[in-house]
Protein backbone atom coordinates (compact mmCIF):
# COMPACT_ATOMS: atom_id res chain seq x y z
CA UNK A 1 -125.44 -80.97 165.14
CA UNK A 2 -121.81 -82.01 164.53
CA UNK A 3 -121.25 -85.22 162.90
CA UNK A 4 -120.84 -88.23 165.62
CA UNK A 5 -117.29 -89.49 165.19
CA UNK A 6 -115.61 -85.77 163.67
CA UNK A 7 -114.26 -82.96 165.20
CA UNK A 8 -115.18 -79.71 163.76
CA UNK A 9 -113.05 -76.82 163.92
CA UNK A 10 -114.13 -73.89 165.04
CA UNK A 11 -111.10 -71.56 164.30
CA UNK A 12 -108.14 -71.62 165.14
CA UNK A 13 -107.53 -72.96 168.91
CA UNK A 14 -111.29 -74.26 169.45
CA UNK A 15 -112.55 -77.07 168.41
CA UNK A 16 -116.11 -79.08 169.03
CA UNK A 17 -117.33 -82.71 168.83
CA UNK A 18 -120.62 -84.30 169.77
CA UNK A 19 -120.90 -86.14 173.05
CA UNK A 20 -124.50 -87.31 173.90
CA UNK A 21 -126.45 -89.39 171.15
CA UNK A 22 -129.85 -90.00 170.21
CA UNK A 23 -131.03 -93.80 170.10
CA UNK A 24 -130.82 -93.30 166.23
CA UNK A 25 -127.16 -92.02 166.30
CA UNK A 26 -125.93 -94.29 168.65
CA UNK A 27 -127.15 -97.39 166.74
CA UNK A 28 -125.59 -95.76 163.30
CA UNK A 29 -122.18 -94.33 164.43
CA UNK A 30 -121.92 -95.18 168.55
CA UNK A 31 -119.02 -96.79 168.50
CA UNK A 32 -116.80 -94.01 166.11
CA UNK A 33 -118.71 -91.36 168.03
CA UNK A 34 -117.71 -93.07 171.56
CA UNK A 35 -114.18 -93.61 170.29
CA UNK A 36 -113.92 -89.84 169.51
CA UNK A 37 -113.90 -88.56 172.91
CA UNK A 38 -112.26 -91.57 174.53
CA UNK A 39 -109.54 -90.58 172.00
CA UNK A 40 -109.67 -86.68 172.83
CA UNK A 41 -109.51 -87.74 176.40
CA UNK A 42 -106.33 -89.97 176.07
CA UNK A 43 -104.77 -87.18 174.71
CA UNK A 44 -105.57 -84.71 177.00
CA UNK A 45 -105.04 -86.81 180.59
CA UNK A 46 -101.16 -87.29 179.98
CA UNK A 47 -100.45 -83.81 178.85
CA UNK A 48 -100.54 -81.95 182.07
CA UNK A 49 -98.70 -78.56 181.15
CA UNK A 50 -101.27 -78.18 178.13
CA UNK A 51 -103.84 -75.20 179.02
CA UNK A 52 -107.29 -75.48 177.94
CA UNK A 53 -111.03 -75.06 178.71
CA UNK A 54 -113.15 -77.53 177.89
CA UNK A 55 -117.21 -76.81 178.48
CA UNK A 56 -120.64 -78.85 177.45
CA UNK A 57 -122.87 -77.00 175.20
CA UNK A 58 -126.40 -78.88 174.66
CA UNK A 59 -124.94 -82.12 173.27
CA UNK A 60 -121.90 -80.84 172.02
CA UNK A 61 -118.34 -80.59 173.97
CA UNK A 62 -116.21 -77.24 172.89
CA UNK A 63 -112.50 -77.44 173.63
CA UNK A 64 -110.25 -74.31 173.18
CA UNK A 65 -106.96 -74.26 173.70
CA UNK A 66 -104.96 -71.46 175.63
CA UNK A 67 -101.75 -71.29 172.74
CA UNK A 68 -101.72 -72.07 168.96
CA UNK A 69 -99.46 -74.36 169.33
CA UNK A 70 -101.49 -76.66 171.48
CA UNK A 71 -103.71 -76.38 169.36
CA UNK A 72 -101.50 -77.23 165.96
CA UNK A 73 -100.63 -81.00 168.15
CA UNK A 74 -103.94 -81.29 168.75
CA UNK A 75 -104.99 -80.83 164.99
CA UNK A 76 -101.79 -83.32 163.89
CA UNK A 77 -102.86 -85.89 166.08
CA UNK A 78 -106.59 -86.25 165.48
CA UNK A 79 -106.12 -85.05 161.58
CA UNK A 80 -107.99 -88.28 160.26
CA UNK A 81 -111.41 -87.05 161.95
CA UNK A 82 -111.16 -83.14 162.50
CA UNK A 83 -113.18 -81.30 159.74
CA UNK A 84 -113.23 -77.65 158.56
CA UNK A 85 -115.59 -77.17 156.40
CA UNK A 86 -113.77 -76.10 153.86
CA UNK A 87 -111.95 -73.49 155.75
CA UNK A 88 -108.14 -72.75 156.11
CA UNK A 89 -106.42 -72.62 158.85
CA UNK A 90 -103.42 -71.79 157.79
């Protein structure tokens, strides 16, 4: 399960954060895990001519992005709470 409150990058345009929480979770980290996709959702709503699918897997939402550099915004805006895991994206 991804970490409530991070993003985890998935390669290079897609990305994935948790959206539904467990009583446990919510108690512990609701309100950094809320503010995630509230944040991810201000950022998409204004930015109309940005392509992108974004689907709900279990309790996890996965958002890819059409272009690279959509992605590359995306990854400068919300760089305090994406994680790789160690990998580069570079």
């Amino acid at each position: 399960m991804t970490e409530p409150g991070r993003i985890i990058r998935i390669d290079y345009r897609s990305f994935q954060f948790s959206h539904y929480l467990d009583f446990h979770t919510a108690v512990k980290h609701g309100a950094r895990a809320k503010s995630v996709s509230d944040r991810v959702k201000m950022y998409l709503e204004p930015r109309t001519e940005i392509e992108y699918t974004i689907e709900s897997i279990d309790n996890t939402i996965v958002l890819e992005f059409k272009t690279l550099d959509d992605a590359r915004m995306f990854v400068l805006s919300f760089s305090d709470v994406i994680d790789t895991h160690g990998v580069r994206f570079e």
